[in-house]
Protein backbone atom coordinates (compact mmCIF):
# COMPACT_ATOMS: atom_id res chain seq x y z
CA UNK A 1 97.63 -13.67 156.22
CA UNK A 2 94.69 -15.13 157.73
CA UNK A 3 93.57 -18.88 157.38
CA UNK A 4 90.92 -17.94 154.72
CA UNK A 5 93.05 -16.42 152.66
CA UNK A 6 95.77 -18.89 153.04
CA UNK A 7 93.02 -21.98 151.62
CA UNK A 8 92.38 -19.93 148.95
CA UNK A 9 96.20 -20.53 147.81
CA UNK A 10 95.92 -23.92 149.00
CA UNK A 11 95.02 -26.22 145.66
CA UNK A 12 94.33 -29.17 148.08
CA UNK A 13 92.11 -27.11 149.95
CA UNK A 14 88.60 -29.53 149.26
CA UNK A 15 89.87 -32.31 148.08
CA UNK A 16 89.42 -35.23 150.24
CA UNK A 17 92.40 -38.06 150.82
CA UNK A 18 90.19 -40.64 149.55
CA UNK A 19 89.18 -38.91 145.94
CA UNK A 20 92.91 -38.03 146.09
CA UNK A 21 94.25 -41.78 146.21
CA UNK A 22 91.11 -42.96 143.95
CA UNK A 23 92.08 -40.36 140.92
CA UNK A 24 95.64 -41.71 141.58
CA UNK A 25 94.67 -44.79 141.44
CA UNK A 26 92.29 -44.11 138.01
CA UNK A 27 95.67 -42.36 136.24
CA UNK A 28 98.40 -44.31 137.52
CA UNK A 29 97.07 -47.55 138.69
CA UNK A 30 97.85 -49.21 141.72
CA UNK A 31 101.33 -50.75 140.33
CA UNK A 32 103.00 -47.27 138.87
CA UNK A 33 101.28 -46.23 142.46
CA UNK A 34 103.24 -48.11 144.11
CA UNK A 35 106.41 -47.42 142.07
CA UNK A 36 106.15 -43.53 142.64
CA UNK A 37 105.32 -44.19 146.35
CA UNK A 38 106.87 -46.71 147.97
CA UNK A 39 104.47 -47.70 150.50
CA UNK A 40 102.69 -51.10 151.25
CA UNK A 41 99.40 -50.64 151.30
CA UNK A 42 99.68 -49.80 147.09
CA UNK A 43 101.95 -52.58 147.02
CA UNK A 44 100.29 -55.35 148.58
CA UNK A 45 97.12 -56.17 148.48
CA UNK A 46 95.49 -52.65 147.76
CA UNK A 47 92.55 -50.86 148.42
CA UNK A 48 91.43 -47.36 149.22
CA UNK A 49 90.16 -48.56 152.90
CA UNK A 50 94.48 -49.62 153.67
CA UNK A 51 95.66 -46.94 152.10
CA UNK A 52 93.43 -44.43 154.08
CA UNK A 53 94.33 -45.81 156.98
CA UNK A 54 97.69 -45.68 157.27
CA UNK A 55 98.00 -42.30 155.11
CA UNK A 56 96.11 -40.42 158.08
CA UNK A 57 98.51 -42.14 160.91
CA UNK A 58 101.35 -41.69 158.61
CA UNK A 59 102.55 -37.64 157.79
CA UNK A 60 105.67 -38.37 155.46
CA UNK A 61 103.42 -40.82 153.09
CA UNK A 62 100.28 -38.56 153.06
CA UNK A 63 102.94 -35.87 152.24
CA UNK A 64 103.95 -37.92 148.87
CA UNK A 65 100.98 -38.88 148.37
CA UNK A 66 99.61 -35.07 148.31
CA UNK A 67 102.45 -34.16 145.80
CA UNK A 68 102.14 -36.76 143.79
CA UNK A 69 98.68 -35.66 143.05
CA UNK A 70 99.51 -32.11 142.61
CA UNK A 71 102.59 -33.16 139.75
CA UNK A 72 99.63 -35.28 138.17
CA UNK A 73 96.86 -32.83 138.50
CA UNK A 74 100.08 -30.32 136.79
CA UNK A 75 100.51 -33.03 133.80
CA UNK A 76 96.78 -33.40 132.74
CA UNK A 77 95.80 -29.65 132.80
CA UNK A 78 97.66 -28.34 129.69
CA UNK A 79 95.73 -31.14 127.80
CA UNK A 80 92.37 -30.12 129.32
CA UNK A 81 92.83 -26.13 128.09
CA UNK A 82 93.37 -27.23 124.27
CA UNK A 83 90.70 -26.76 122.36
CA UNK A 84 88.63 -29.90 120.84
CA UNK A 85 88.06 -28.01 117.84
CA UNK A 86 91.00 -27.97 115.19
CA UNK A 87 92.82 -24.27 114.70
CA UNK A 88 90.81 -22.84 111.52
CA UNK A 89 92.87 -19.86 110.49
């Protein structure tokens, strides 16, 4: 399989760390954050510029980090296929 084909599998493939931590951030806020991943830079004191930082130096966190986005990016997208208009049958 060649790398092409294997971003095209890949639903990270695009998506930066930062927008990744900043729609985290935007559904969970930086407390539940911090609660789903232990780390300190969503515990104390947090901001995106921390959190980036020690994410890239730090593989087991960005790891987390990655699936926590993918479990919410999972929860929100049966909600986003329902139709805004009610069932008229």
């Amino acid at each position: 399989m060649s790398d092409k084909q294997t971003q095209i599998n890949n639903p990270l493939h695009g998506i930066t760390l930062e927008k990744m931590i900043t729609d985290l951030v935007e559904h969970y806020g930086w407390g539940e954050l911090g609660i789903y991943v232990r780390i300190r830079c969503f515990n104390s004191d947090p901001s995106v510029k921390s959190s980036l930082k020690f994410l890239r130096k730090t593989p087991w966190a960005r790891t987390k980090v990655e699936n926590l986005y993918l479990e919410m990016l999972r929860e929100k997208e049966p909600s986003e296929k329902k139709s805004p208009w009610p069932n008229r049958d």
